[in-house]
C-alpha atoms as a PDB file:
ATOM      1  CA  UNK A   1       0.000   0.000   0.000  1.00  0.00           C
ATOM      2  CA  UNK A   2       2.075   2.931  -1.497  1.00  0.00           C
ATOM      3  CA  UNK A   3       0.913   6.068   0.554  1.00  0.00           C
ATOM      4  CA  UNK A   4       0.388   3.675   4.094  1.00  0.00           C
ATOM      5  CA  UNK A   5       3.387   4.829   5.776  1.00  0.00           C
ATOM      6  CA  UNK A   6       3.089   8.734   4.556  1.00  0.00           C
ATOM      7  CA  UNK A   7      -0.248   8.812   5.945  1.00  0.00           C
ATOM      8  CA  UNK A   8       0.508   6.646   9.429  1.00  0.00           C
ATOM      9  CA  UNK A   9       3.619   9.261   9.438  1.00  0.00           C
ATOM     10  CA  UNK A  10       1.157  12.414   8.805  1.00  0.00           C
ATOM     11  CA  UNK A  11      -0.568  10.980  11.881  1.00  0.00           C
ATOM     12  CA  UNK A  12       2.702  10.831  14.264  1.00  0.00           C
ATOM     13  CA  UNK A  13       1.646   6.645  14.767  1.00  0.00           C
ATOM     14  CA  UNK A  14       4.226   4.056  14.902  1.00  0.00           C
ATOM     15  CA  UNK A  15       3.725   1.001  13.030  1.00  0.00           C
ATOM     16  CA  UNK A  16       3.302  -0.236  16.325  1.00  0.00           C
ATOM     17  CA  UNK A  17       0.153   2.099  17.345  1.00  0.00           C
ATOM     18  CA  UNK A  18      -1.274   1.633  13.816  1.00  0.00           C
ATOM     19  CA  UNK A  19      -1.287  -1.929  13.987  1.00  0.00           C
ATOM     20  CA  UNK A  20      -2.932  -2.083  17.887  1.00  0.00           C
ATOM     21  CA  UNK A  21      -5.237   0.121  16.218  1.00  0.00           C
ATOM     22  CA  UNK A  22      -6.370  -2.586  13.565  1.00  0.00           C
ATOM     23  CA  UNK A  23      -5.851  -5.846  15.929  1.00  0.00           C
ATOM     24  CA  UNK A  24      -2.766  -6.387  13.986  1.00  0.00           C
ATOM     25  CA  UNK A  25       0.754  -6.902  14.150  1.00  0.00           C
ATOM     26  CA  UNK A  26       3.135  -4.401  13.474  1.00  0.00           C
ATOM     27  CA  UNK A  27       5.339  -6.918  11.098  1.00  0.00           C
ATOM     28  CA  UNK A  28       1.971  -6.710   9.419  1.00  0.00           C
ATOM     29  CA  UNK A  29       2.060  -3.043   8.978  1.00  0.00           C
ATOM     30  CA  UNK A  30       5.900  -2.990   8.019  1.00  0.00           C
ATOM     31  CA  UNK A  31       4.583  -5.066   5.221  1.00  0.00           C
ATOM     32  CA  UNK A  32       2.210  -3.365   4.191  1.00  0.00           C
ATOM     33  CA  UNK A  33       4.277  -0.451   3.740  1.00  0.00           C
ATOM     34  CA  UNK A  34       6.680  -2.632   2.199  1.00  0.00           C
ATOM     35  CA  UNK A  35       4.698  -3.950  -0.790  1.00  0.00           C
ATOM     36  CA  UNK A  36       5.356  -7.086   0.393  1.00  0.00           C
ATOM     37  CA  UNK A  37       1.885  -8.287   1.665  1.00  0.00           C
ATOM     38  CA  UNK A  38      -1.604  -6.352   0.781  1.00  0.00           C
ATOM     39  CA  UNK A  39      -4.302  -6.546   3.305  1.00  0.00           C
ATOM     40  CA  UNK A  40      -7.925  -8.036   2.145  1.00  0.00           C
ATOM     41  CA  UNK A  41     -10.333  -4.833   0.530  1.00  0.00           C
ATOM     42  CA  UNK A  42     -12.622  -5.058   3.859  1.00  0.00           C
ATOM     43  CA  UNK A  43      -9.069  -4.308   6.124  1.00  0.00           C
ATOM     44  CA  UNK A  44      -7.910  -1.427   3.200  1.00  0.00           C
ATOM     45  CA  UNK A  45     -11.447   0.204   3.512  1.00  0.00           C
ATOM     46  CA  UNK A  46     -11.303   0.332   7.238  1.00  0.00           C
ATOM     47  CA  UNK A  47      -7.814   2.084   6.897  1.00  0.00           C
ATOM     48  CA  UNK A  48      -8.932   4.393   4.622  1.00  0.00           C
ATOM     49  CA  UNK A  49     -12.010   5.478   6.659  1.00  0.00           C
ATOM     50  CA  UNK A  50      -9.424   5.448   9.587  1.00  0.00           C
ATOM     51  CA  UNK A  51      -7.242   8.159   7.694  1.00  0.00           C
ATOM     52  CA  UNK A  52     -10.123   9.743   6.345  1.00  0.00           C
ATOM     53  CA  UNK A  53      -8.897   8.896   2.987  1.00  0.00           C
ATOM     54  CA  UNK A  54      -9.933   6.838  -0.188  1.00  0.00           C
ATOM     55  CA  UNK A  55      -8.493   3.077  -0.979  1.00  0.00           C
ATOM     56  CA  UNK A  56      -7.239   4.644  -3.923  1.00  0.00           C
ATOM     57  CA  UNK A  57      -5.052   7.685  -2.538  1.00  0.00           C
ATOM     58  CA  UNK A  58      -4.245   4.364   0.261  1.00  0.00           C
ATOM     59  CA  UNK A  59      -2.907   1.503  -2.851  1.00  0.00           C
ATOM     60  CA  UNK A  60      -1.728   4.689  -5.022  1.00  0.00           C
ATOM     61  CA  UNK A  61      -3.695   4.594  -7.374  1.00  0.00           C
ATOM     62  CA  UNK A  62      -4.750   9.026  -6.717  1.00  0.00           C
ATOM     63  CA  UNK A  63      -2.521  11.450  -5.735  1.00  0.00           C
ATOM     64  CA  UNK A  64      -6.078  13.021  -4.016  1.00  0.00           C
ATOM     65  CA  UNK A  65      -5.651  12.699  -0.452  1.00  0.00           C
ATOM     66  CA  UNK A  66      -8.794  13.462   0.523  1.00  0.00           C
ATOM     67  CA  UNK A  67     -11.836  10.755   1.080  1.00  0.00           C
ATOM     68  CA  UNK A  68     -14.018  11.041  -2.001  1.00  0.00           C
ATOM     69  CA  UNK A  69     -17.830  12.024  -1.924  1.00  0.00           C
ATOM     70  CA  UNK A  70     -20.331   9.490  -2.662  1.00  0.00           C
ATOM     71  CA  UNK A  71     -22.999  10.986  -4.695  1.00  0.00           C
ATOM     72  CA  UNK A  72     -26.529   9.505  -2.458  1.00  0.00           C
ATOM     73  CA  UNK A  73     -28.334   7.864  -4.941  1.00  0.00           C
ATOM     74  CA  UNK A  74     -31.044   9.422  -2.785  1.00  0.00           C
ATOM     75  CA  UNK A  75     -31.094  12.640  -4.307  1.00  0.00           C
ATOM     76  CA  UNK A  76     -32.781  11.300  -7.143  1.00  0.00           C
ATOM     77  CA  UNK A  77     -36.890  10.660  -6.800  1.00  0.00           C
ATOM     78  CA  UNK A  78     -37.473   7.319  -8.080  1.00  0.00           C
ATOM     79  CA  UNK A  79     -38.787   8.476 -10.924  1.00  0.00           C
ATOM     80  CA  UNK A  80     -35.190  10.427 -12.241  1.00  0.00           C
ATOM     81  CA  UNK A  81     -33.303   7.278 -10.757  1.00  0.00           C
ATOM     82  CA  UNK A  82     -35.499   5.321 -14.025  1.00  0.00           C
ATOM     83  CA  UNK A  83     -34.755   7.671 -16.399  1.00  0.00           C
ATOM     84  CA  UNK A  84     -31.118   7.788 -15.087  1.00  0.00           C
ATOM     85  CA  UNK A  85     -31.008   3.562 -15.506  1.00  0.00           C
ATOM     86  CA  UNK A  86     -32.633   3.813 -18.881  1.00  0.00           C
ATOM     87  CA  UNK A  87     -30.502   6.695 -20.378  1.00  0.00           C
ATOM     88  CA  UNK A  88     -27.524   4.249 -19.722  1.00  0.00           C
ATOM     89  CA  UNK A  89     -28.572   1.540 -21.513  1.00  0.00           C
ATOM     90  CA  UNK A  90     -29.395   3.817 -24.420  1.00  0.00           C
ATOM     91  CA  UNK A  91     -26.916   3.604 -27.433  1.00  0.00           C
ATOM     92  CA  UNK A  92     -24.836   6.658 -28.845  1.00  0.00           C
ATOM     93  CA  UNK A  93     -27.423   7.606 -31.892  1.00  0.00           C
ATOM     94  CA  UNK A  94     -30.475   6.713 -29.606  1.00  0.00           C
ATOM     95  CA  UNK A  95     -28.935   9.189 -27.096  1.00  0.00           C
ATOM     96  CA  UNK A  96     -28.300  11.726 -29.576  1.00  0.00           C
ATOM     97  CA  UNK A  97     -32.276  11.441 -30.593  1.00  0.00           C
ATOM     98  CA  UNK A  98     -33.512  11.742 -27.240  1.00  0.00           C
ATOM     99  CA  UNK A  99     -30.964  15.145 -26.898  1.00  0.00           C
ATOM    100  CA  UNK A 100     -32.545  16.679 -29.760  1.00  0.00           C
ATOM    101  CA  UNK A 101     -36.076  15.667 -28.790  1.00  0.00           C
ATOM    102  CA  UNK A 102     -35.361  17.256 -25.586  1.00  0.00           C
ATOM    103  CA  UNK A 103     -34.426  20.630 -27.342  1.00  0.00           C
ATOM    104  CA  UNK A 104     -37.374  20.269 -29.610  1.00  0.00           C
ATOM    105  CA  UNK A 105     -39.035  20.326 -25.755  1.00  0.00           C
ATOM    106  CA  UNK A 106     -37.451  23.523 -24.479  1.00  0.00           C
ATOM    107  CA  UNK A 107     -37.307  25.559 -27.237  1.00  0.00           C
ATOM    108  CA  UNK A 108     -33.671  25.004 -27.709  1.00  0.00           C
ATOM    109  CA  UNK A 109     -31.814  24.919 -31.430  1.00  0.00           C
ATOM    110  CA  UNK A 110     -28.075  23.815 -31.091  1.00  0.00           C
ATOM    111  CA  UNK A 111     -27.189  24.147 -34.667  1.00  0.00           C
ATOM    112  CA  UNK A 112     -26.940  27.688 -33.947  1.00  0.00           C
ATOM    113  CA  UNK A 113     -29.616  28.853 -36.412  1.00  0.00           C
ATOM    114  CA  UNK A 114     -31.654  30.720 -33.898  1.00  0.00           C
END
């Protein structure tokens, strides 16, 4: 896990601390850090939440430190989370045809002959 030991480091823990921290042994954490053993998703996911981080920015995959916001599905009414589901499956040219229907709807001309 690439950024591991910047991020225990950040926090002033030992490897020691870290690993009391996660039931673990701090050989476990040294390899970690080392590349030489990665730790199952559930274990990375509870670091990350622990750092306040993403498993990405942990496994270096991001240089974005900073946890990332999960858009709540919630937002949408049930009825915009159906359209949302059905846009997707749509194909490039059926996608362009519902666009243009949707100007023809609002008034809107995008070949700019308005």
């Amino acid at each position: 896990m690439k950024n591991l030991r910047l991020l225990r480091e950040s926090q002033k823990l030992s490897q020691t601390k870290l690993a009391e921290q996660f039931d673990l042994a701090q050989s476990q954490i040294q390899s970690y850090e080392i590349g030489a053993y990665e730790p199952d998703i559930n274990a990375m996911i509870e670091m990350a939440d622990f750092f306040g981080t993403s498993v990405d920015y942990l496994i270096g995959r991001t240089d974005i430190k900073r946890s990332i916001e999960m858009v709540a599905e919630c937002a949408l009414t049930k009825t915009e989370q159906g359209l949302v589901e059905r846009f997707r499956r749509l194909t490039s040219n059926k996608r362009k045809s519902l666009f243009m229907f949707f100007d023809t709807l609002d008034g809107h001309n995008n070949d700019n002959n308005s």
